[in-house]
PDB file of N, CA and C in Angstrom:
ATOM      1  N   UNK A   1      45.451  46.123  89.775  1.00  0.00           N
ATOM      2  CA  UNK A   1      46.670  46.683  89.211  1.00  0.00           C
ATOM      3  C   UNK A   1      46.524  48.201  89.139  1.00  0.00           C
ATOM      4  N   UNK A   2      47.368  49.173  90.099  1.00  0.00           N
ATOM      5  CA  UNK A   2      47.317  50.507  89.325  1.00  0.00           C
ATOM      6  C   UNK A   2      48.451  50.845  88.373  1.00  0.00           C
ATOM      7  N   UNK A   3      47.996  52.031  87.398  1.00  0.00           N
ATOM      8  CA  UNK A   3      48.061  52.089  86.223  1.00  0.00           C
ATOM      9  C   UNK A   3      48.943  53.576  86.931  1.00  0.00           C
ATOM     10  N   UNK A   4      49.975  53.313  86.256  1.00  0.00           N
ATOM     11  CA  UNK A   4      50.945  54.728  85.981  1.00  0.00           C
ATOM     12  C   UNK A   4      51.239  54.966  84.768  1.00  0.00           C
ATOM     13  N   UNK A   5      51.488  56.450  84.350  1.00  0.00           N
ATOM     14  CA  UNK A   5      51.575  57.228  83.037  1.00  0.00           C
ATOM     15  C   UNK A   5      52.666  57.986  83.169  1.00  0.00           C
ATOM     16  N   UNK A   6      53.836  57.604  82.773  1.00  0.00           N
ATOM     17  CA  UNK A   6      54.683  57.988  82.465  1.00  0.00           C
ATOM     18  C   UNK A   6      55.176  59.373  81.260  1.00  0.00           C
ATOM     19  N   UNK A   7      55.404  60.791  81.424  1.00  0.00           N
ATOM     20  CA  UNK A   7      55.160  61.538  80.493  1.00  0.00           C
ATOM     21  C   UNK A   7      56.975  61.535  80.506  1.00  0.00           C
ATOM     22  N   UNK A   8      57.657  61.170  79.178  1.00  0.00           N
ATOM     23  CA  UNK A   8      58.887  61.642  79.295  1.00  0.00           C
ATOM     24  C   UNK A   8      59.781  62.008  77.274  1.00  0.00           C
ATOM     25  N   UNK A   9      60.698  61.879  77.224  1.00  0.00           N
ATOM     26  CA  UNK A   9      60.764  62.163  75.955  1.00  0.00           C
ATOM     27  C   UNK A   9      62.421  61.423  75.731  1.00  0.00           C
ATOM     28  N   UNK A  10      62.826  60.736  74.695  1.00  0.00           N
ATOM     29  CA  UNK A  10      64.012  60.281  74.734  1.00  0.00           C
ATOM     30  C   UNK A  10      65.109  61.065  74.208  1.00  0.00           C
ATOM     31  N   UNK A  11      66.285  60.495  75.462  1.00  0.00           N
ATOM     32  CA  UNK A  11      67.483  61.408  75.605  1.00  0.00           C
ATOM     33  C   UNK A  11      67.352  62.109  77.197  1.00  0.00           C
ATOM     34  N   UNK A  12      66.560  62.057  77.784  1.00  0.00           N
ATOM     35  CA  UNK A  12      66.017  62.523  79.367  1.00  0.00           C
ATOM     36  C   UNK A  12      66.629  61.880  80.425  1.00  0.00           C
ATOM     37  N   UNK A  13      67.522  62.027  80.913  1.00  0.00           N
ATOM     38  CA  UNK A  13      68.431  61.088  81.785  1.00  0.00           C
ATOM     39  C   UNK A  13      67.697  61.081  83.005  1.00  0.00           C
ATOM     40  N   UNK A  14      66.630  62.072  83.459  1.00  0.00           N
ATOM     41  CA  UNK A  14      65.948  62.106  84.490  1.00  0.00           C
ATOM     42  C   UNK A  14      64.827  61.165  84.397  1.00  0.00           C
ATOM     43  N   UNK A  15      64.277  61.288  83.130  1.00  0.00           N
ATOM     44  CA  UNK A  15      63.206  60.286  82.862  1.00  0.00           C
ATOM     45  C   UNK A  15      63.862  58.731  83.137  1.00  0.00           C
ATOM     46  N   UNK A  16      65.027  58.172  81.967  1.00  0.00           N
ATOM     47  CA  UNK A  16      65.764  57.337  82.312  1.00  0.00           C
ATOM     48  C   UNK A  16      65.510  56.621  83.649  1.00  0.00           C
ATOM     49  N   UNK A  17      65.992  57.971  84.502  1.00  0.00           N
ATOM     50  CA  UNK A  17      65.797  57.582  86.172  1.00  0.00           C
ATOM     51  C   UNK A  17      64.960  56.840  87.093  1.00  0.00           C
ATOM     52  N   UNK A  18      63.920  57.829  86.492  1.00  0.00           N
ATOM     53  CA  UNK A  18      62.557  57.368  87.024  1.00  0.00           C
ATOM     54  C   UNK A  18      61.407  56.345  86.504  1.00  0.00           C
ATOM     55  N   UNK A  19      62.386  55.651  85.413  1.00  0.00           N
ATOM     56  CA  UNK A  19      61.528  54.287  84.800  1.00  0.00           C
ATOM     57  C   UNK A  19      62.407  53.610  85.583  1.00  0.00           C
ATOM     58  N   UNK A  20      63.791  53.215  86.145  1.00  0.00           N
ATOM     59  CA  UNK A  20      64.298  52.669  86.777  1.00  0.00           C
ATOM     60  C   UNK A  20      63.850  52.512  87.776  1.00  0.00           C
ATOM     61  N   UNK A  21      63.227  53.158  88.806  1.00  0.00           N
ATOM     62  CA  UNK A  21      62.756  53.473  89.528  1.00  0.00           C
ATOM     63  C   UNK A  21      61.290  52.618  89.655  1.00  0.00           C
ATOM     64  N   UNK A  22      60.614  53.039  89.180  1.00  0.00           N
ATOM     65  CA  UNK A  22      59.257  52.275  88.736  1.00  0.00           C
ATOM     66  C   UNK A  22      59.721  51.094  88.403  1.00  0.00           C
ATOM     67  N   UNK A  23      60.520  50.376  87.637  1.00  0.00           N
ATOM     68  CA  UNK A  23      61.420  49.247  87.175  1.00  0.00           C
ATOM     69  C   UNK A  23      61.239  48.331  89.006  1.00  0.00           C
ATOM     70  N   UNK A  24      61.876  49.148  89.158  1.00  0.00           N
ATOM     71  CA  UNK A  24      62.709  48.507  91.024  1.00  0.00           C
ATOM     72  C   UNK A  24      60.984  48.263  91.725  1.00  0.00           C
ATOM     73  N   UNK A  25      60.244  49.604  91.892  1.00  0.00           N
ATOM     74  CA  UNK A  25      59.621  48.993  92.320  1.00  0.00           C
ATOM     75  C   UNK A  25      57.888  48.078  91.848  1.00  0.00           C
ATOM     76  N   UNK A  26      57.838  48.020  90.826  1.00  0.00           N
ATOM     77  CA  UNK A  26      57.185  46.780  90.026  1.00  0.00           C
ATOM     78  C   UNK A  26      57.067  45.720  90.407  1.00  0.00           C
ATOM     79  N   UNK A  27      58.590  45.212  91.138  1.00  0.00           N
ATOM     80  CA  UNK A  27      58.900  43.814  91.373  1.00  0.00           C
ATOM     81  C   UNK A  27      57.928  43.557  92.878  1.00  0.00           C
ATOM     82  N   UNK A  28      57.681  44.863  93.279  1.00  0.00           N
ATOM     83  CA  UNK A  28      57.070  45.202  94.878  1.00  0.00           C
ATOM     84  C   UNK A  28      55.548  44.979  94.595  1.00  0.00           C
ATOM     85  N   UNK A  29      54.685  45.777  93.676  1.00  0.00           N
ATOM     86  CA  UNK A  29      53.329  46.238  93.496  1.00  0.00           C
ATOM     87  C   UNK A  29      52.996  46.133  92.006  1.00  0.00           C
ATOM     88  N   UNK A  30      51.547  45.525  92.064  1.00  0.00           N
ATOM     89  CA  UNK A  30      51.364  45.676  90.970  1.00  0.00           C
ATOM     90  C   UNK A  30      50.778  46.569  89.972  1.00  0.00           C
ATOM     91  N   UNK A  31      51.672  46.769  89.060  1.00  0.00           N
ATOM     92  CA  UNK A  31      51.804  48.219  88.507  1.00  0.00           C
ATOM     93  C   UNK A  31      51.660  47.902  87.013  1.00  0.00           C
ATOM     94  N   UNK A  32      50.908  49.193  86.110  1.00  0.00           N
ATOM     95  CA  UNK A  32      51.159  48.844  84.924  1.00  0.00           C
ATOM     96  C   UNK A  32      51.453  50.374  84.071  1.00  0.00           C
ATOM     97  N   UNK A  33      52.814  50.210  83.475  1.00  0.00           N
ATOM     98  CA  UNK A  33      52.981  51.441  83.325  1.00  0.00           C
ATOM     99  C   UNK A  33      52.990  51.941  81.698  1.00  0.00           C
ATOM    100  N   UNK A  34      52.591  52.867  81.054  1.00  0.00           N
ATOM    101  CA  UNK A  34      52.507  53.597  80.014  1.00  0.00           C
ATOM    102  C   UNK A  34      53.545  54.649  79.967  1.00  0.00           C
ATOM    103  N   UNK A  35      54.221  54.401  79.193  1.00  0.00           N
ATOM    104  CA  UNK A  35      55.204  55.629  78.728  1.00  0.00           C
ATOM    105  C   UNK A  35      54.923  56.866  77.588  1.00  0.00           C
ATOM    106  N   UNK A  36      54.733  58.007  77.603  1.00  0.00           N
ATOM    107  CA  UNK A  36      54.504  58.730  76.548  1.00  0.00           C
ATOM    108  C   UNK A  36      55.440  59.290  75.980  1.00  0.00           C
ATOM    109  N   UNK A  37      55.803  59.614  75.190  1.00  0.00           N
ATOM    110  CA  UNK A  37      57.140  60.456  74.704  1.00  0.00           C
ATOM    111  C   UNK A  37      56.336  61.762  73.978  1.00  0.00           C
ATOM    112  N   UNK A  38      56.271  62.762  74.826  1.00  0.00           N
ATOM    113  CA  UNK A  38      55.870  64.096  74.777  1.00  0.00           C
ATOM    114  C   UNK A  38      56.583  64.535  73.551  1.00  0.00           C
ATOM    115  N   UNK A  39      57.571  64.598  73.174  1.00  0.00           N
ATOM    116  CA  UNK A  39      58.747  64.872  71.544  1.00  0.00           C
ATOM    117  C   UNK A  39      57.513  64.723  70.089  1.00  0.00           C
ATOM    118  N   UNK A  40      56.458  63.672  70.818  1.00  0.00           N
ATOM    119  CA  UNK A  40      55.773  63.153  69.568  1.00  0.00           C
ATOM    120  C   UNK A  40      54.422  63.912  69.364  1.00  0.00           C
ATOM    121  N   UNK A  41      53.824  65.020  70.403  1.00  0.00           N
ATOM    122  CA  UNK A  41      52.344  65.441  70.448  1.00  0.00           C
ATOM    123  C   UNK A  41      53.115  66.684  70.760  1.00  0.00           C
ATOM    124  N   UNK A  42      52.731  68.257  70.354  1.00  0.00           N
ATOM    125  CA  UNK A  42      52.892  69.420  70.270  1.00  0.00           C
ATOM    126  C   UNK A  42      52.406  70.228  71.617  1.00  0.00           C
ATOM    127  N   UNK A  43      51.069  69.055  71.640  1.00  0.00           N
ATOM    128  CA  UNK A  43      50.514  69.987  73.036  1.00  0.00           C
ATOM    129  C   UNK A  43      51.151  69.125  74.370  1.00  0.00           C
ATOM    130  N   UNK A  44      51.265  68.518  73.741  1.00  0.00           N
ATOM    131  CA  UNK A  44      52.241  67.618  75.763  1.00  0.00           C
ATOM    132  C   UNK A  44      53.676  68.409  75.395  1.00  0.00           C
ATOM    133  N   UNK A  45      54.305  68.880  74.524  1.00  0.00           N
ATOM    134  CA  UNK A  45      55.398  69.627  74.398  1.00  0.00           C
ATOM    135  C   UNK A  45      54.980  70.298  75.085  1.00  0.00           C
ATOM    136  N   UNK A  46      54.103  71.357  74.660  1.00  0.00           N
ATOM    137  CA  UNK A  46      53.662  72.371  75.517  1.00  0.00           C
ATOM    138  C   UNK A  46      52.965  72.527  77.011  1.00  0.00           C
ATOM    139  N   UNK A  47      52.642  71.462  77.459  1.00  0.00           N
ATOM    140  CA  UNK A  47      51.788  71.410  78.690  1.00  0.00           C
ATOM    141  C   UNK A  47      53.170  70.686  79.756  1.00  0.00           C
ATOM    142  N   UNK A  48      54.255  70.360  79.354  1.00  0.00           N
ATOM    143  CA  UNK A  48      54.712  69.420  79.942  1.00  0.00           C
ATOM    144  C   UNK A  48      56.173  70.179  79.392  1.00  0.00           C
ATOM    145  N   UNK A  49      56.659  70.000  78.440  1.00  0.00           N
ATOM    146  CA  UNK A  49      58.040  70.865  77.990  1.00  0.00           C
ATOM    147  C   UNK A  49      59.609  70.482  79.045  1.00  0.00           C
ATOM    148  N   UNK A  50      59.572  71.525  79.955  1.00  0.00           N
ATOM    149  CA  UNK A  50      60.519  71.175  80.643  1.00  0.00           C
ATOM    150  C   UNK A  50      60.351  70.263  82.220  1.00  0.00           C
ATOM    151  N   UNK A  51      59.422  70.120  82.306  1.00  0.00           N
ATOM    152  CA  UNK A  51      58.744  69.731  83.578  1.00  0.00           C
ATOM    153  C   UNK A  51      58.735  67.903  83.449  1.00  0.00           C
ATOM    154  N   UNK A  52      59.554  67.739  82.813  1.00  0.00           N
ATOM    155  CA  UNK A  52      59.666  66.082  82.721  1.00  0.00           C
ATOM    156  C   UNK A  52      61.057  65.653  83.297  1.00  0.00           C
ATOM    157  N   UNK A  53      60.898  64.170  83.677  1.00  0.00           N
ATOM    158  CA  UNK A  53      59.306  63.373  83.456  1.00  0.00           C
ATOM    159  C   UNK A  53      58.291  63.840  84.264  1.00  0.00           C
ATOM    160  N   UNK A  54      57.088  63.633  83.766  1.00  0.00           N
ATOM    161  CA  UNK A  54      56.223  63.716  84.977  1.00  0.00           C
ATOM    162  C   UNK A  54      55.182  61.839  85.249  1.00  0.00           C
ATOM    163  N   UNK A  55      55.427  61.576  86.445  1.00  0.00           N
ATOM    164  CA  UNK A  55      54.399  60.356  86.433  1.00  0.00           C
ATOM    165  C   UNK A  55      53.322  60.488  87.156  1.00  0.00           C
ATOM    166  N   UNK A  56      52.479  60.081  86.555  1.00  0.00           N
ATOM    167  CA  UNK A  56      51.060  60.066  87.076  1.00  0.00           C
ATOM    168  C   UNK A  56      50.514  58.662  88.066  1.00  0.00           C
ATOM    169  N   UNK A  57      49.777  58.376  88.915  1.00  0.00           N
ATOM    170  CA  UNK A  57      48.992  57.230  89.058  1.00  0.00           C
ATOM    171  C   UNK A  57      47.386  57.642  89.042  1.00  0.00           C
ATOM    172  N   UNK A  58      47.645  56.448  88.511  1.00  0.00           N
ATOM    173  CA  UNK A  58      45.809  56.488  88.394  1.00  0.00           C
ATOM    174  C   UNK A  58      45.171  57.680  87.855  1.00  0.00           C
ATOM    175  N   UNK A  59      45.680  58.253  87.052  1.00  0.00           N
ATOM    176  CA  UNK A  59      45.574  59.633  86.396  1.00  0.00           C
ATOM    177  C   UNK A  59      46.122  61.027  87.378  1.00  0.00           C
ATOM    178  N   UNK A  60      46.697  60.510  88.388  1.00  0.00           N
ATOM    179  CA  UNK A  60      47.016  61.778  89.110  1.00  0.00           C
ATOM    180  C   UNK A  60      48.018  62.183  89.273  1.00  0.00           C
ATOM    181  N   UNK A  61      48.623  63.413  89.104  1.00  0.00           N
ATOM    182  CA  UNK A  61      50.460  63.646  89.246  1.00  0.00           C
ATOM    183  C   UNK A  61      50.901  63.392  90.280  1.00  0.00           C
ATOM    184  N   UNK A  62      51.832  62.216  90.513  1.00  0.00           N
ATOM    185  CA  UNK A  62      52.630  61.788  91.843  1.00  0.00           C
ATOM    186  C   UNK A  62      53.602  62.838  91.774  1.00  0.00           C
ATOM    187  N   UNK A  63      54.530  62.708  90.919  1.00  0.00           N
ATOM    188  CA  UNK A  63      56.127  63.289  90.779  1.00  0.00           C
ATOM    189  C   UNK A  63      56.206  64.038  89.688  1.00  0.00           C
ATOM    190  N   UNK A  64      57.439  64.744  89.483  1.00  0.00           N
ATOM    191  CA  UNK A  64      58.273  65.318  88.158  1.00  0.00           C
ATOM    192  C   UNK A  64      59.458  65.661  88.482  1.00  0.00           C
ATOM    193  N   UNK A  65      60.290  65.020  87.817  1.00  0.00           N
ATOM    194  CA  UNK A  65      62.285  65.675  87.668  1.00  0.00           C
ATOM    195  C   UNK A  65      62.012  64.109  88.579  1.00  0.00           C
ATOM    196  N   UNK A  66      61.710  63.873  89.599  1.00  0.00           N
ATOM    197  CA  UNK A  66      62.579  62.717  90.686  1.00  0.00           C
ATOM    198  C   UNK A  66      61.546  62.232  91.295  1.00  0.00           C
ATOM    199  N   UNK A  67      61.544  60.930  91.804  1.00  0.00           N
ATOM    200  CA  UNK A  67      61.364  60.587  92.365  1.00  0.00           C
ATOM    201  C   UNK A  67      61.794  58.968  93.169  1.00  0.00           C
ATOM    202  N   UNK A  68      61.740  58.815  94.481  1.00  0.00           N
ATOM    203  CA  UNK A  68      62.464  57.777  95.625  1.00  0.00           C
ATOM    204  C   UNK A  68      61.564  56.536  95.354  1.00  0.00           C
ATOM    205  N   UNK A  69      62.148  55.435  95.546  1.00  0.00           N
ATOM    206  CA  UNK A  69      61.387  53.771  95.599  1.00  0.00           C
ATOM    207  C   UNK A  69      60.644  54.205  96.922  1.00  0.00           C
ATOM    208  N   UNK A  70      61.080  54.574  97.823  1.00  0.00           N
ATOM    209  CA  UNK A  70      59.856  54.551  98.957  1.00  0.00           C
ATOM    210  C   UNK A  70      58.962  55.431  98.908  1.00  0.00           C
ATOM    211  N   UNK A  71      59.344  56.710  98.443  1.00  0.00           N
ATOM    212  CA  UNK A  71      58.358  58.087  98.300  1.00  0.00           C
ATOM    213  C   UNK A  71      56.802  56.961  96.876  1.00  0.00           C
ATOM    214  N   UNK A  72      57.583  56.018  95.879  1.00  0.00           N
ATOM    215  CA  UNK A  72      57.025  55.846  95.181  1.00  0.00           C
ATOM    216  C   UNK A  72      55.970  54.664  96.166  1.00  0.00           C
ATOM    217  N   UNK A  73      56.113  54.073  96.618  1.00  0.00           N
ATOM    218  CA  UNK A  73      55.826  53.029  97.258  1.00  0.00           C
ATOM    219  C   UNK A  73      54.708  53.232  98.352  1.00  0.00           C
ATOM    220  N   UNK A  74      55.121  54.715  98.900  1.00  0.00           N
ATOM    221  CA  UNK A  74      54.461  55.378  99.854  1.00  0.00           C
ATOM    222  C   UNK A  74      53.221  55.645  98.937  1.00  0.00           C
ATOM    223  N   UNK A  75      53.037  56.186  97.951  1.00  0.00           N
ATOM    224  CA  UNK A  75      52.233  56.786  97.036  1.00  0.00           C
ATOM    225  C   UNK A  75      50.951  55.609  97.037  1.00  0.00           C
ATOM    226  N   UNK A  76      51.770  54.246  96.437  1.00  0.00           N
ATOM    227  CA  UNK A  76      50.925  53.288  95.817  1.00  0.00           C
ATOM    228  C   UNK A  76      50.001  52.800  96.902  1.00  0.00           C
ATOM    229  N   UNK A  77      50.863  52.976  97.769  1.00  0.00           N
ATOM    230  CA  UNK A  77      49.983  52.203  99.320  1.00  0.00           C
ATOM    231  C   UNK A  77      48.222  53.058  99.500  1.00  0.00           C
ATOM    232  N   UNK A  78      48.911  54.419  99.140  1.00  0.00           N
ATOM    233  CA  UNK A  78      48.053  55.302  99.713  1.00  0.00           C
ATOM    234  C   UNK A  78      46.814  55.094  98.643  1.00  0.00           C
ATOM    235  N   UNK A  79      47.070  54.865  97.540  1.00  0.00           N
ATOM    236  CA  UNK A  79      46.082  54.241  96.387  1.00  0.00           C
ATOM    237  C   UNK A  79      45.184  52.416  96.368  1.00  0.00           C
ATOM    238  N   UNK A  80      46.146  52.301  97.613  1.00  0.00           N
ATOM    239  CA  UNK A  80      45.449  50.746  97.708  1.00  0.00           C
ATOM    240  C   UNK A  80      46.199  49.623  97.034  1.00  0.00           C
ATOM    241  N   UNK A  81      47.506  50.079  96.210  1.00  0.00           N
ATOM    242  CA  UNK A  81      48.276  48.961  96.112  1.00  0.00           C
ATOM    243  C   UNK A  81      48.844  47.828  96.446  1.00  0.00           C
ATOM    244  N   UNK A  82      49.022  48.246  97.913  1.00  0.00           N
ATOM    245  CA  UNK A  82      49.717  46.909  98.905  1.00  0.00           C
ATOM    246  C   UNK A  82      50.810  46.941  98.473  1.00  0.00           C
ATOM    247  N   UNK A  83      51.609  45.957  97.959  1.00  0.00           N
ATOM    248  CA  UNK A  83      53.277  46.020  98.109  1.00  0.00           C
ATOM    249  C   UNK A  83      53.321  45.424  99.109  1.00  0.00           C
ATOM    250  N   UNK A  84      54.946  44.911  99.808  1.00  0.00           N
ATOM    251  CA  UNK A  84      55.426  44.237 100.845  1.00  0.00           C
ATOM    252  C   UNK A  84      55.529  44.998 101.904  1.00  0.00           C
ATOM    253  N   UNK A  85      55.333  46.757 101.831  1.00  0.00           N
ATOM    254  CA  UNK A  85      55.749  47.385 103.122  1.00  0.00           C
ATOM    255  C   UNK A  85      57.018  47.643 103.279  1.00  0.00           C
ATOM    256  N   UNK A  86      57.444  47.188 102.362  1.00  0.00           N
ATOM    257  CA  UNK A  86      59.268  47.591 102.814  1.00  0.00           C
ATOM    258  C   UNK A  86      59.117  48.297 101.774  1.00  0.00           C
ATOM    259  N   UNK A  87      60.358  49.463 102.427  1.00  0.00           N
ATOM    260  CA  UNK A  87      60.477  50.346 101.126  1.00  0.00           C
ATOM    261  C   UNK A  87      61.933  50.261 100.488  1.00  0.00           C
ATOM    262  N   UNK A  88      62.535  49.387 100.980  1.00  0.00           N
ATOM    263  CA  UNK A  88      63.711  48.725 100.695  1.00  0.00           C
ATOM    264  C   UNK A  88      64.913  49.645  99.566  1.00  0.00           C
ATOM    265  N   UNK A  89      65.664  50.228 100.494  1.00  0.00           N
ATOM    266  CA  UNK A  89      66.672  51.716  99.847  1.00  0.00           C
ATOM    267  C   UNK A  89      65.989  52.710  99.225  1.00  0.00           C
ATOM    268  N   UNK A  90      64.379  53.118 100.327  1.00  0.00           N
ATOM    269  CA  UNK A  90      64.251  54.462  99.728  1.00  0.00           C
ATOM    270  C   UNK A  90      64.851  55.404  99.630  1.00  0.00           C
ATOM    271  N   UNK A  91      64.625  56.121  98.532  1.00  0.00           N
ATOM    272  CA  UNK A  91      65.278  57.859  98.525  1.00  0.00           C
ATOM    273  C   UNK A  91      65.662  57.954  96.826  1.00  0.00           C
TER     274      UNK A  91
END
């Protein structure tokens, strides 16, 4: 299972986005995801602030503001996830 870290804060329609996103493709790879809400720690305010969401895999920054089911999919593969290979309505 890789592990994604979700940095976002509620009220973030971009964040919103991009759990949807991860949502969609979940059903593909197996994924386990952590959400943080930066609003709640001073220094992820500060290290992170406007630059959300940002998601991580496996501790590493994939994305921030956006990201595509296939761009995401593309990512996981490259980590050894597997998935079906389809990237089924990336973008």
């Amino acid at each position: 299972m890789i592990a994604l870290t979700l940095y976002s804060r509620p009220g973030c329609h971009l964040c919103d986005e991009m759990k949807a996103v991860v949502a969609r493709v979940a059903r593909q790879a197996p994924l386990a995801l952590e959400e943080i809400d930066i609003s709640t720690d001073p220094a992820l305010e500060a290290l992170y602030g406007t630059e959300i969401p940002v998601l991580l895999i496996d501790g590493t920054k994939a994305a921030k503001y956006r990201i595509g089911e296939g761009e995401l999919l593309k990512a996981l593969r490259s980590r050894g996830a597997g998935g079906t290979g389809r990237a089924g309505g990336a973008g």
